[in-house]
Protein backbone atom coordinates (compact mmCIF):
# COMPACT_ATOMS: atom_id res chain seq x y z
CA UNK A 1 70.63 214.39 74.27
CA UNK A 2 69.49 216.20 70.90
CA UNK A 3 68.12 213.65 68.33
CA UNK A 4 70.32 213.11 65.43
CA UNK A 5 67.68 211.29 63.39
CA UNK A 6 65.80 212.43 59.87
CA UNK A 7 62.41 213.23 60.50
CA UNK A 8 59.86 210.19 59.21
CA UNK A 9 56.31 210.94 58.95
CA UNK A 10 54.53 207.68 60.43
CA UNK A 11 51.47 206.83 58.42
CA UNK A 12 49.56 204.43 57.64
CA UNK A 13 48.28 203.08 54.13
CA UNK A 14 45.49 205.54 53.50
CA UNK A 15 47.96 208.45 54.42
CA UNK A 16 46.90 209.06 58.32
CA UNK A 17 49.28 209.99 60.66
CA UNK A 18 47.95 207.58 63.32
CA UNK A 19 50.70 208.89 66.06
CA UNK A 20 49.91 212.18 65.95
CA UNK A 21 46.14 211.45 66.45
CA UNK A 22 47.01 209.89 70.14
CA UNK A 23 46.04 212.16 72.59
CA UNK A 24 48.46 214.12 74.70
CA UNK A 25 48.27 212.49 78.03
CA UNK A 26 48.85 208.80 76.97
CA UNK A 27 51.99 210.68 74.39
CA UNK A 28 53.66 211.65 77.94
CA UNK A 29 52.43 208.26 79.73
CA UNK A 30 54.52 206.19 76.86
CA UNK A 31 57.43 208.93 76.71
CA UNK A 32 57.21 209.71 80.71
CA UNK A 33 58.21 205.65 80.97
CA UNK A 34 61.77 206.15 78.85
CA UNK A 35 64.94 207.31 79.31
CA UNK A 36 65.87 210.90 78.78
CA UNK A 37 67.78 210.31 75.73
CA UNK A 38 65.28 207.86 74.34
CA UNK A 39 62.35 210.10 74.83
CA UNK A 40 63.86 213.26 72.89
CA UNK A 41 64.42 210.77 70.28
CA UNK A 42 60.93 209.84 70.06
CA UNK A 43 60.56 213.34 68.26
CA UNK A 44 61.03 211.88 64.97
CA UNK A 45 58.08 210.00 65.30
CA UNK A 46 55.61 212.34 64.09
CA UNK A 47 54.87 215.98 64.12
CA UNK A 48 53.26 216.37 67.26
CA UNK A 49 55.82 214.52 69.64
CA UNK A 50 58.08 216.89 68.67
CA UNK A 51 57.04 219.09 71.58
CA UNK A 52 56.35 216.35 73.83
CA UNK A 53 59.48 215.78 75.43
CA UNK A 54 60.04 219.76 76.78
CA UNK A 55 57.32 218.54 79.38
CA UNK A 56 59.09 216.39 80.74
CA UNK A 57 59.61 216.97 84.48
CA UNK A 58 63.00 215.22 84.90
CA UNK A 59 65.75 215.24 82.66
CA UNK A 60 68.71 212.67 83.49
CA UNK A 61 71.99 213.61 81.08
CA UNK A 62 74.35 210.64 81.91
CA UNK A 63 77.27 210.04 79.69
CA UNK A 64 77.51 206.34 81.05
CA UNK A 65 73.75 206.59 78.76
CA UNK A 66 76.24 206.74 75.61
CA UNK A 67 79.11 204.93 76.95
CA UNK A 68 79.13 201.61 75.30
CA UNK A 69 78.59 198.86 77.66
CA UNK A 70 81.98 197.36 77.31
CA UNK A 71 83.69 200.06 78.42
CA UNK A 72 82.98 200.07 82.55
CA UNK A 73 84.24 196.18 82.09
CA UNK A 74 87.11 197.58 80.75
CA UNK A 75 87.08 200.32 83.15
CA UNK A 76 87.25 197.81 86.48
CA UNK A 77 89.81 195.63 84.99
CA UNK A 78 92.06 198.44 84.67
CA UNK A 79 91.44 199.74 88.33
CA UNK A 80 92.91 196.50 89.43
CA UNK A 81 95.82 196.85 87.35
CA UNK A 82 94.97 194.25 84.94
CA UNK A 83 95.99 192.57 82.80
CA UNK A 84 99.51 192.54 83.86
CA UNK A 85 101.33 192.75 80.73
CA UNK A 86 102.85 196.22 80.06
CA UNK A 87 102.26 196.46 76.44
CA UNK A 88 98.01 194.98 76.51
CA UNK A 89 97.20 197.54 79.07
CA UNK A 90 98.40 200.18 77.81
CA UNK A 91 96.96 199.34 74.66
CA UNK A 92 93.45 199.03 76.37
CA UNK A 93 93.88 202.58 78.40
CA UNK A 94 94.23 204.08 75.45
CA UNK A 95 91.06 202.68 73.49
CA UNK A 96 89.41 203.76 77.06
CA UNK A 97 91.08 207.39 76.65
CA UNK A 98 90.01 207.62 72.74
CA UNK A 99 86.19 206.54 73.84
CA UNK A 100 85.64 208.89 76.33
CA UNK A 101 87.05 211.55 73.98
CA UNK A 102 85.06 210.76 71.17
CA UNK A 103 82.00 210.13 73.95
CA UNK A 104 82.57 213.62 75.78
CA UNK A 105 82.16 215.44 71.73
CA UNK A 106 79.24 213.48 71.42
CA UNK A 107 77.73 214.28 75.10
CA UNK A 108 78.97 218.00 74.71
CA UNK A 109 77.27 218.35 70.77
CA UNK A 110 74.13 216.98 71.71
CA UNK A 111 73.76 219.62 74.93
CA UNK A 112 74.37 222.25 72.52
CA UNK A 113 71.83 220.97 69.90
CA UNK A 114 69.44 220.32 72.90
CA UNK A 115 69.93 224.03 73.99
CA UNK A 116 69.63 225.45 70.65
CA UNK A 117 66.49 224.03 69.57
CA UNK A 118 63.74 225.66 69.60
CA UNK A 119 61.59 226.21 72.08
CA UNK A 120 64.30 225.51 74.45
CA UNK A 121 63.64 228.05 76.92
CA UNK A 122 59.86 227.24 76.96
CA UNK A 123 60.66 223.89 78.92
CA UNK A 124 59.25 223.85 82.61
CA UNK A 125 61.86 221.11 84.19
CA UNK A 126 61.72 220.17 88.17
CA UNK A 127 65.08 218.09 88.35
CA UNK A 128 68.16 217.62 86.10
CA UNK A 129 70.89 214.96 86.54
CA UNK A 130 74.01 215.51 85.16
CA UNK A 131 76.71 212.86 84.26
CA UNK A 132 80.14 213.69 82.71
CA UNK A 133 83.81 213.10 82.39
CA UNK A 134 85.64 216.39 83.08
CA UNK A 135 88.48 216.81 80.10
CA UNK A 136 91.48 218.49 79.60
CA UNK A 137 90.23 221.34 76.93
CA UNK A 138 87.41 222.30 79.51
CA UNK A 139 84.39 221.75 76.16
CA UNK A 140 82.55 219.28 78.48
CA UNK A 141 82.96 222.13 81.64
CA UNK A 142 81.23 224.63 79.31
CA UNK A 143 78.48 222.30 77.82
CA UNK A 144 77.62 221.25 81.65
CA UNK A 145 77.81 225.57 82.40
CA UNK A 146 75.34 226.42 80.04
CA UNK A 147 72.94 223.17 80.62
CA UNK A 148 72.74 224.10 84.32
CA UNK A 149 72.77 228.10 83.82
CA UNK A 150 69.72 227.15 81.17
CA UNK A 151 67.98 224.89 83.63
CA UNK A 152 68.00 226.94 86.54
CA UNK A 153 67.37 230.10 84.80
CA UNK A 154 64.82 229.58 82.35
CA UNK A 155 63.47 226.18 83.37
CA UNK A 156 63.02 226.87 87.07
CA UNK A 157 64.57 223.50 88.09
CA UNK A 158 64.38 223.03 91.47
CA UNK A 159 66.15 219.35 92.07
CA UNK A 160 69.86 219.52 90.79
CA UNK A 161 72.64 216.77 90.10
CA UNK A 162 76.00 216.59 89.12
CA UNK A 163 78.73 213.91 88.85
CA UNK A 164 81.85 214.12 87.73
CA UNK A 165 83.18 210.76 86.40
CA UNK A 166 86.66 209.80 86.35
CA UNK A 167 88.63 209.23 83.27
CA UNK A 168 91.25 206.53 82.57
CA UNK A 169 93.56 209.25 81.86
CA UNK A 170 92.02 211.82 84.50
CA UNK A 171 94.19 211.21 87.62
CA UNK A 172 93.59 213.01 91.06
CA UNK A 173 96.31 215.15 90.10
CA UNK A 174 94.13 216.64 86.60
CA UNK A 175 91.00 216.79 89.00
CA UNK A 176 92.38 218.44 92.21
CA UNK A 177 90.43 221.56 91.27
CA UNK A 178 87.02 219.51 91.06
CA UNK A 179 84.03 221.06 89.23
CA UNK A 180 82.59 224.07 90.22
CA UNK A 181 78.73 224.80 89.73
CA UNK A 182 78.51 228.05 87.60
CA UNK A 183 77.63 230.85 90.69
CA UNK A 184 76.59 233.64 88.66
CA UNK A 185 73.15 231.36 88.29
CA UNK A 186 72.92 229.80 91.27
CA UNK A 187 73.25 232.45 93.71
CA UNK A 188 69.92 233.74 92.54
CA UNK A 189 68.46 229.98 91.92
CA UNK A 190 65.26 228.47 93.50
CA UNK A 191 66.79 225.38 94.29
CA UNK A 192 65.56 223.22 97.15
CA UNK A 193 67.97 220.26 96.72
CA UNK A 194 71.58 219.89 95.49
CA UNK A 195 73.21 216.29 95.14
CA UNK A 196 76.96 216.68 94.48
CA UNK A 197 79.36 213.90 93.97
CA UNK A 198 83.31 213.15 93.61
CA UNK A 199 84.93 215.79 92.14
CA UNK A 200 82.78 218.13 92.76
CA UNK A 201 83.96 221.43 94.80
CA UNK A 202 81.02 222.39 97.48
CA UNK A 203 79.98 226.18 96.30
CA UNK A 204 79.17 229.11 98.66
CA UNK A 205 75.75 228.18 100.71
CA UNK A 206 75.24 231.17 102.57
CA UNK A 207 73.57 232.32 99.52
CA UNK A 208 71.55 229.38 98.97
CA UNK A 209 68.47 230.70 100.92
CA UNK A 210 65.71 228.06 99.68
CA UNK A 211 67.84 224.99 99.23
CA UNK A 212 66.05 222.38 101.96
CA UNK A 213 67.83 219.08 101.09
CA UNK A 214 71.96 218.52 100.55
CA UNK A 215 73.32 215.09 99.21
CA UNK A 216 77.09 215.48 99.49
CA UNK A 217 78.43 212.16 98.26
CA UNK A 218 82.57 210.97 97.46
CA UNK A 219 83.75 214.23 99.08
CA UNK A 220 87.41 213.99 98.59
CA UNK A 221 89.74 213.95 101.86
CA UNK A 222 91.35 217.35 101.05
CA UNK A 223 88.04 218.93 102.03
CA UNK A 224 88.57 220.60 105.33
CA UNK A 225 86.21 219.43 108.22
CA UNK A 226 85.04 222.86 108.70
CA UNK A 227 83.48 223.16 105.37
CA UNK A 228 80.94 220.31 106.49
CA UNK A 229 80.39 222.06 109.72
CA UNK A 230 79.72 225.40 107.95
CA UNK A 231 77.19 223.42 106.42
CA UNK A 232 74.83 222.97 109.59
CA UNK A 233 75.14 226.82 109.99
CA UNK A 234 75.09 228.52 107.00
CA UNK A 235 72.13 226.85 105.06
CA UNK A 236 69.31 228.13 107.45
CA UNK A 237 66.50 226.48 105.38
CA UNK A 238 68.29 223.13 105.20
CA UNK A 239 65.97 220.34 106.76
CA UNK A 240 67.93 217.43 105.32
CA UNK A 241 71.62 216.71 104.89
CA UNK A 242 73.59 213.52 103.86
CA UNK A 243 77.01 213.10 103.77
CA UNK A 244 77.78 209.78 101.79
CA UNK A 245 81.26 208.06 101.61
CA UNK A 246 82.84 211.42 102.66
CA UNK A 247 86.60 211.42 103.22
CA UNK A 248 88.26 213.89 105.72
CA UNK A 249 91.84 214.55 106.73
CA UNK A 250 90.62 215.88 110.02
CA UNK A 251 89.90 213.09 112.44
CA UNK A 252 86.45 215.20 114.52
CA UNK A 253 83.36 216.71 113.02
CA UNK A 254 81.79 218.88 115.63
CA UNK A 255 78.26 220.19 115.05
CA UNK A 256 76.84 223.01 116.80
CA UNK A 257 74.04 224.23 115.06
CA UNK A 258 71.44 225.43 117.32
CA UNK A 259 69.48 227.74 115.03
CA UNK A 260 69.81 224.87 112.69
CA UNK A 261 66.48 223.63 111.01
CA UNK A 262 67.90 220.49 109.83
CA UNK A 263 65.49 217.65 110.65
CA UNK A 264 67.29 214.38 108.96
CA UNK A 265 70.88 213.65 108.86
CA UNK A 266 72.72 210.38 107.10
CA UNK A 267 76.08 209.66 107.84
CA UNK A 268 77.03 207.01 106.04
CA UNK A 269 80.46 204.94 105.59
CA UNK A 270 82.56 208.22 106.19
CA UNK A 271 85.71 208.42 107.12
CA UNK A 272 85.39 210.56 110.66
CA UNK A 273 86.98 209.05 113.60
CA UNK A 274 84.79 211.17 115.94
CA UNK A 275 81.42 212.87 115.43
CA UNK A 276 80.27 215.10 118.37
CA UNK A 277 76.24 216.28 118.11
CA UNK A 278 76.36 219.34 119.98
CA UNK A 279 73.35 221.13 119.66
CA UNK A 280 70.87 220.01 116.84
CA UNK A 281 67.34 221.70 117.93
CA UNK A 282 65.15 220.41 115.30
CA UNK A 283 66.75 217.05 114.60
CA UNK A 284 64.07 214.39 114.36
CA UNK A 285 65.65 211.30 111.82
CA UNK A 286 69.42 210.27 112.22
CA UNK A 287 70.76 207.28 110.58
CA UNK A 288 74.75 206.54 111.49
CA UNK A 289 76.79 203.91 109.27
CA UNK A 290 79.81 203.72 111.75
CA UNK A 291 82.03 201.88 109.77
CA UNK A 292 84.94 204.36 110.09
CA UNK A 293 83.60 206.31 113.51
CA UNK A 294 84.64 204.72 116.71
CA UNK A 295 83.14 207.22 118.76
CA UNK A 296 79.75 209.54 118.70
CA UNK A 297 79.41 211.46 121.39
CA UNK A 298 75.78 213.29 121.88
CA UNK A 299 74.24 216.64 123.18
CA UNK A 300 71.54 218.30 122.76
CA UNK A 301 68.70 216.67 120.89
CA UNK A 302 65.36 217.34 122.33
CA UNK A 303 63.31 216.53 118.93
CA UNK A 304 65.63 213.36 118.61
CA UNK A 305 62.56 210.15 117.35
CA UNK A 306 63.67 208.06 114.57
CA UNK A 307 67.20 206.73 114.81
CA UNK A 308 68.89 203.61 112.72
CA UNK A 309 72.89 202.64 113.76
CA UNK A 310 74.72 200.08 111.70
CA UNK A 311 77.75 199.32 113.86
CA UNK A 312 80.52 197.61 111.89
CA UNK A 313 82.19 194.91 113.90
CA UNK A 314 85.59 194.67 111.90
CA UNK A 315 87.97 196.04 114.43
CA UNK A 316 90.79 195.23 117.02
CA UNK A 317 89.30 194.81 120.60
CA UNK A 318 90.29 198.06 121.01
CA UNK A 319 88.10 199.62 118.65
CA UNK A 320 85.69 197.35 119.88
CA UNK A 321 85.80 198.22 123.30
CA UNK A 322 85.25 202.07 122.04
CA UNK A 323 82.63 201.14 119.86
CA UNK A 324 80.79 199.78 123.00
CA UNK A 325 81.16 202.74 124.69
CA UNK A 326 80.03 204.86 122.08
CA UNK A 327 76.79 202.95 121.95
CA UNK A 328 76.30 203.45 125.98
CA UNK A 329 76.79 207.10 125.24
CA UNK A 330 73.99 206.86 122.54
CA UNK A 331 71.96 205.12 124.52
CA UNK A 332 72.54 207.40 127.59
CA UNK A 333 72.26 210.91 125.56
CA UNK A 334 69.30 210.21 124.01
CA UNK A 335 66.33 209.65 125.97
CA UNK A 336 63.60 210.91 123.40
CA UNK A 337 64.06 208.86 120.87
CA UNK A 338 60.83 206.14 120.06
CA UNK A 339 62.09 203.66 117.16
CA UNK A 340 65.14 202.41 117.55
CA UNK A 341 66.77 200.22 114.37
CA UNK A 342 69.90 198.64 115.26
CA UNK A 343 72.52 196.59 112.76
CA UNK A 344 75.46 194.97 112.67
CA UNK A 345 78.11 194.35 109.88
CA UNK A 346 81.39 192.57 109.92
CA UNK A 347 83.00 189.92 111.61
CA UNK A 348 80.56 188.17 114.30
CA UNK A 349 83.43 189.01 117.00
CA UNK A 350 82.10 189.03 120.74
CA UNK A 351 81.03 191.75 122.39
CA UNK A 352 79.89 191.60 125.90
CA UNK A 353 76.73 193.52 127.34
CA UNK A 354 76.94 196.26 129.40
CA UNK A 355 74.45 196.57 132.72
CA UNK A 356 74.42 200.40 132.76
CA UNK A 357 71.45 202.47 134.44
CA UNK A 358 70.31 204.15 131.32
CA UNK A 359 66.85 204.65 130.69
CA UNK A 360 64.91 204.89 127.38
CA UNK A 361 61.60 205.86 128.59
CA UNK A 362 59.84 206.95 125.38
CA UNK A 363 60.97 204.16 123.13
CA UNK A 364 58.06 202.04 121.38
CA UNK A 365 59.80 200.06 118.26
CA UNK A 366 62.78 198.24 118.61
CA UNK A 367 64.93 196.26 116.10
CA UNK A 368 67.92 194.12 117.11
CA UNK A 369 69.06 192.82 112.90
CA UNK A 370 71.69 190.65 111.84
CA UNK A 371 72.74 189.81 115.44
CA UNK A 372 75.62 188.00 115.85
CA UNK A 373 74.60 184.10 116.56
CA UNK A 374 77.36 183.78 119.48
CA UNK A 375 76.56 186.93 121.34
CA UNK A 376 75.26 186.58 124.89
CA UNK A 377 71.60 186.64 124.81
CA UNK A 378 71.93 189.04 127.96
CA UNK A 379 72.31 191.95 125.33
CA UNK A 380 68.59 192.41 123.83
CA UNK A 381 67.21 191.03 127.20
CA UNK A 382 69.26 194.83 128.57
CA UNK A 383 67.70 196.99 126.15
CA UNK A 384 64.20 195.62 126.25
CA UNK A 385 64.27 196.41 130.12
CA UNK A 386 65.64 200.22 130.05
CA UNK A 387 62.78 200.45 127.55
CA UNK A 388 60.07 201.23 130.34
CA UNK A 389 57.03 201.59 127.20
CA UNK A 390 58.56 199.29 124.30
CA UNK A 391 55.49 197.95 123.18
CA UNK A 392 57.56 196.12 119.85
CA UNK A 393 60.36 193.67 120.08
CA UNK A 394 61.99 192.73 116.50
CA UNK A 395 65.52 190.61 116.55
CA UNK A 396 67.10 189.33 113.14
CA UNK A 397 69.60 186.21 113.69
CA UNK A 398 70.68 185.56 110.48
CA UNK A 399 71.42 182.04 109.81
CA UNK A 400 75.16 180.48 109.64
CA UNK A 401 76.15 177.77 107.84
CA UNK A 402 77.21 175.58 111.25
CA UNK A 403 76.12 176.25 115.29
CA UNK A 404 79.16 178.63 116.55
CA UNK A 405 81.70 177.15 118.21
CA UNK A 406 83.81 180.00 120.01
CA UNK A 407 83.12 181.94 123.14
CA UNK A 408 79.11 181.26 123.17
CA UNK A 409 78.01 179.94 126.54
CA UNK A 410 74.15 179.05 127.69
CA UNK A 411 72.64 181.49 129.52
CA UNK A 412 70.72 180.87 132.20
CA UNK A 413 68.02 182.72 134.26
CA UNK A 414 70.40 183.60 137.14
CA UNK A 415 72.25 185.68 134.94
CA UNK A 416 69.55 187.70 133.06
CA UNK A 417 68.74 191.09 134.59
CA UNK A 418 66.65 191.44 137.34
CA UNK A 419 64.00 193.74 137.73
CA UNK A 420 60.74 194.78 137.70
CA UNK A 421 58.03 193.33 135.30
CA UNK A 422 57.78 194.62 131.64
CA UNK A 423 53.83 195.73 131.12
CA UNK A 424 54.36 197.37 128.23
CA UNK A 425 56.04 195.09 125.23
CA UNK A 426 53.46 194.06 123.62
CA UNK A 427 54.76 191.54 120.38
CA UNK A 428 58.05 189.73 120.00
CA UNK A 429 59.02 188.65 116.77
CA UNK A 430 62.33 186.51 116.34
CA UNK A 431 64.22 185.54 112.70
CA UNK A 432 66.35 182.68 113.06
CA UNK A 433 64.94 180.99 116.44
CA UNK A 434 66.91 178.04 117.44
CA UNK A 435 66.74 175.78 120.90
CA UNK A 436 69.88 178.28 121.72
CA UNK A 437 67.03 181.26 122.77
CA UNK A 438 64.92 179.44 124.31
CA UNK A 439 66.24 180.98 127.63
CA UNK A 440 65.61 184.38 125.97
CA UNK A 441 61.81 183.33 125.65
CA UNK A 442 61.55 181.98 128.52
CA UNK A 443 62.71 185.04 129.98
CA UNK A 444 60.48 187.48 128.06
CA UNK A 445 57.20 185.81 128.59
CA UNK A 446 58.19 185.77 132.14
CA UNK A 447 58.75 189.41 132.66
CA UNK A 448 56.23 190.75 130.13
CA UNK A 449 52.89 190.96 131.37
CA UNK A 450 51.09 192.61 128.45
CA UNK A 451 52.69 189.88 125.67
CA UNK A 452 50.05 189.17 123.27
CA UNK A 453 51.89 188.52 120.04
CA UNK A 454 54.86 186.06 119.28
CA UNK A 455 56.14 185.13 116.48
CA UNK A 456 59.13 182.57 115.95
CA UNK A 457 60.42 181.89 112.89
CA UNK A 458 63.37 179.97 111.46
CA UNK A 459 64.46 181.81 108.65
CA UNK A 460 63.36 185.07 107.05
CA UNK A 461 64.75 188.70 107.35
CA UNK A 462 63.62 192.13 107.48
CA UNK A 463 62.39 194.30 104.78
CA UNK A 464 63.35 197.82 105.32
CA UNK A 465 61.07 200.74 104.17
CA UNK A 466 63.22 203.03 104.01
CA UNK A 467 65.99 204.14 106.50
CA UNK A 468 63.59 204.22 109.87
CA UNK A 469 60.89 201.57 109.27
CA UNK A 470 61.04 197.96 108.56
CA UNK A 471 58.90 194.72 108.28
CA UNK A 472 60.00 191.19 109.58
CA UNK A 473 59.17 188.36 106.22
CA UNK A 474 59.10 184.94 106.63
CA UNK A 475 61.26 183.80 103.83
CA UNK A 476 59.75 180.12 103.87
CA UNK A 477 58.10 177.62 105.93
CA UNK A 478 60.13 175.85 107.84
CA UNK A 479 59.25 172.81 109.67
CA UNK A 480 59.08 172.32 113.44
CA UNK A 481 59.33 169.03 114.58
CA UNK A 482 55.99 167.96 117.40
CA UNK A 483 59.51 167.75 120.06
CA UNK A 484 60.01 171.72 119.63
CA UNK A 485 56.16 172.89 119.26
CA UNK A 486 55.61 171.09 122.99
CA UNK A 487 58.63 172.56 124.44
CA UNK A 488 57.90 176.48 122.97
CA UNK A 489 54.09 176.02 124.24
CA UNK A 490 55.13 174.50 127.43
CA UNK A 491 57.55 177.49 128.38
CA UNK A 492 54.55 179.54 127.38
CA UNK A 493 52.12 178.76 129.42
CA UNK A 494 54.12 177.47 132.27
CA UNK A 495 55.86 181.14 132.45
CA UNK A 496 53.84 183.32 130.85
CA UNK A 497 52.35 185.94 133.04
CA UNK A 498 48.81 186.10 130.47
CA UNK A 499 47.10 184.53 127.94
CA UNK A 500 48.80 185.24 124.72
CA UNK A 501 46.20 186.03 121.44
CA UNK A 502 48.40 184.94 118.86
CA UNK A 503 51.59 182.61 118.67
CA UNK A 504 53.22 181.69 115.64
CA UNK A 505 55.76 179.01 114.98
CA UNK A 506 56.90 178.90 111.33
C-alpha cells in the first residue's frame, strides 16, 4: 500500500540523519522482516529508505491487512445467521457492507499511488499476493488489472496470487462470473507458479508455456471436471499441481496425461467421488485427502515413490466397505512406491483387514498414524509382511480418554499371518503402546530377523516435515511400572530372532 504519511527527517541533536547513515543491507534485513504495507511505510523515515522497499522480493497486498480486526468477528457471526433478531443484523450487515466499501477505496487508492510513484517500474519483484473484495462498480477489478499487468510486465514476477474475498453483500449470484486474470499480460508472462482461489475463473493454460507449479484452491462446483483434466494436458511444463477444497458437479476426474511432466500432485478435501490415475509418466509425490473420494482407482505410475493417504472414516458401512477396497487397489496398483504415510480421520469405526496377495516389494518407510485404538492389530502386522524390504516401521495410536469398549477382541498368534520371516525391517517405533499390543510385539520380534531398534512409547505423536516425511516425538516421559519393563524384555528375548542394539521404553 502507498504511504500516506508526511515525510519527517529523523535526526538527532547535532543535526545527523543517523537512519540514513545505516548501511543498505541491515536497511533490507529490518524492512525484509515487516509486512508489505508496513515496510513501504517505513519510507518516511529518512531519505534513503525511500528506495528501499522497491527491492523487496515479495510483495503481499491483502485487504484483510486494512480490514479492522473486528470485522472477520463480525464476519463469522453473520455466516451463522446471528444474531437472530431481524432488525440487529441487518443493522450489523450493513456496517460490514459500508467497511468494505470504504476499505476497497482505500485498498484501490493506495495501488494507484503505489503504481504511480516513482520509480515504480524500476522494482525487480519475484512474487505478489493479492487480496481483495470484488465490488459492484468493478474500481477494485481495475486496481488488481493494472497491479498484476505492472508486476508481470515490468517487474518480472514470477510467483503470482490472487484471492477474491467474499463480501457481506457479494452473494454467489454477484460473483458467478469470478475474477479473471488480465490475459493480454499473461499470455506473454514468465510465470512459473499461479495460486488461484474462490472466485477466481481458471484462464487459458495452453499458453502458459513456463508456468511449473498450479495451486487451484475453493474452485467453485460449476467448474466442469474437464477443465481440471485439461489441466494435466495442456500445461506441458507443469511439474506440480494442487487442487485444494475443489468442488465439482461431475462425480469422476479421469487423468490421462502421459506426456505429462507433472511430478507432485495434492488432492486435498475435494469433492470427487471417483479419481481414476490413468497414465501419469513422471509422477513421483502424491498426497490424497479422501474425505469426499470413496474410490481411487490406479494405472500407470512407473515413477510412483513418495505417497501420503489420509482416509476419512466418517461414512456408512457402505462407504466404508468401498473405502477398503479402494485402499487394496492402491496397494495393488502401485508396486514402486518406497515411503508410504498413512492417516486416518473421523470416527474410530471398525474396519476389518484384508489378507490379499499384494506385494510392495520396494517399500522402505512406513507410517501407520492416528490408528484407530479398537482396530484389529492384524492390519499393520498385513502390510509390514507384503513389504518384502521395509526396513522402517512407524505406528501412531493416539491416546483415548477410556480403553474401547466395542468390537475390539485380543488377538492372538494363531490368527496373525503366516509366512516367511521378515529380514529386512529394521526399527519399530510405536506411539501409544499399551498391554493391548503386546501380541503385535510379540509377533514382530518373532518374524523379524534383522530388528535392531525398538522404541515404545506411551504418548507422543508425529511431527510431519512436510507432506512425505515425518519424525515420531516423545511428548513426555511416561512411567513404566518394573511389572511392564519385565514382561516387554521377556517377550524380547524369549522371541526375538537376534540381539537387538537399542530398546527404548519411555
Amino acid at each position: 500500500m502507498a504511504p500516506t504519511f508526511r515525510r519527517v527527517r529523523r535526526r538527532t541533536a547535532g543535526g545527523k540523519d543517523r537512519l540514513s547513515a545505516l548501511p543498505d543491507d541491515l536497511i533490507l534485513l529490518i524492512v525484509g522482516r515487516l509486512d508489505t504495507r508496513t515496510a513501504l511505510s517505513t519510507s518516511v523515515l529518512a531519505r534513503r529508505w525511500a528506495r528501499i522497499p522497491r527491492e523487496l522480493l515479495a510483495l503481499d497486498m491483502r485487504v484483510s491487512d486494512i480490514l479492522p480486526p473486528e470485522y472477520d468477528r463480525t464476519f463469522d457471526l453473520r455466516q451463522r445467521n446471528l444474531p437472530r433478531e431481524t432488525y440487529l443484523a441487518s443493522q450489523l450487515d450493513s456496517l460490514m457492507a459500508s467497511c468494505e466499501i470504504d476499505t476497497m477505496r482505500s485498498f484501490a487508492n493506495g495501488v494507484r499511488g503505489f503504481l504511480e510513484a516513482d520509480g515504480a517500474n524500476d522494482r525487480r519483484v519475484k512474487t505478489l499476493r493479492l487480496e481483495f473484495f470484488q465490488t459492484n462498480d468493478g474500481s477494485t477489478c481495475c486496481a488488481a488489472d493494472r497491479l498484476i499487468t505492472a508486476a508481470v510486465d515490468a517487474w518480472g514476477v514470477e510467483d503470482l496470487e490472487v484471492v477474491v474475498r467474499l463480501g457481506i453483500n457479494g452473494g454467489d449470484h454477484q460473483m458467478s462470473a469470478g475474477y479473471s486474470l488480465p490475459q493480454d499480460c499473461l499470455s506473454r508472462s514468465r510465470l512459473r507458479s499461479l495460486t488461484l482461489g474462490k472466485y477466481c475463473t481458471l484462464p487459458p493454460l495452453r499458453s502458459y508455456g513456463m508456468l511449473t507449479k498450479l495451486i487451484l484452491r475453493d474452485m467453485p462446483a460449476s467448474m466442469p471436471v474437464d477443465v481440471y483434466e485439461t489441466v494435466f494436458k495442456d500445461c506441458t511444463q507443469l511439474q506440480v499441481l494442487h487442487l485444494i477444497s475443489c468442488c465439482c458437479a461431475h462425480d469422476v476426474l479421469v487423468v490421462d496425461a502421459p506426456s505429462s511432466q507433472i511430478r507432485e500432485l495434492v488432492v486435498e478435501e475435494c469433492s470427487f467421488w471417483k479419481i481414476e490415475l490413468r497414465d501419469l509418466a513422471m509422477l513421483v509425490r502424491l498426497a490424497c485427502c479422501l474425505t469426499n473420494t470413496r474410490w481411487i482407482v490406479f494405472g500407470s505410475l512407473p515413477f510412483l515413490m513418495d505417497t501420503n493417504f489420509t482416509f476419512s472414516l466418517e461414512c456408512d458401512d457402505l462407504a466404508t466397505a468401498r473405502l477398503d477396497d479402494s485402499f487394496d487397489r492402491f496397494l495393488l496398483m502401485s508396486p514402486t512406491m518406497t515411503n508410504l504415510a498413512i492417516r486416518f480421520s473421523g470416527l474410530r469405526r471398525w474396519i476389518l483387514p484384508t489378507c490379499s496377495e499384494r506385494q510392495l516389494p520396494y517399500l522402505k518407510r512406513l507410517l501407520v498414524a492416528d490408528l484407530p485404538s479398537n482396530w484389529d492389530i492384524l492390519w499393520p502386522c498385513s502390510l509390514m509382511m507384503d513389504a518384502t524390504s521395509l526396513e522402517v516401521l512407524h505406528i501412531h495410536v493416539p491416546p483415548s480418554e477410556s480403553e474401547p469398549a466395542y468390537n475390539w477382541r485380543r488377538v492372538t498368534s494363531s490368527k496373525l499371518p503366516k509366512k516367511l520371516h521378515h529380514r529386512h525391517l529394521k526399527e519399530l517405533v510405536v506411539i501409544g503402546f499399551t498391554q493391548r499390543h503386546i501380541w503385535f510385539l510379540k509377533y514382530v520380534v518373532s518374524m523379524c530377523t534383522s530388528l535392531q531398534r525398538v522404541i515404545l512409547l506411551k504418548d507422543g505423536h508425529v511431527r510431519y516435515n512436510g507432506l512425505w516425511d515425518w519424525q515420531m516425538v516423545r511428548k513426555q516421559t511416561c512411567p513404566w511400572s518394573d511389572d511392564e519393563k519385565m514382561v516387554v524384555r521377556r517377550m524380547v528375548k524369549t522371541f526375538g530372532l537376534g540381539p537387538l542394539v537399542q530398546l527404548i521404553l519411555g
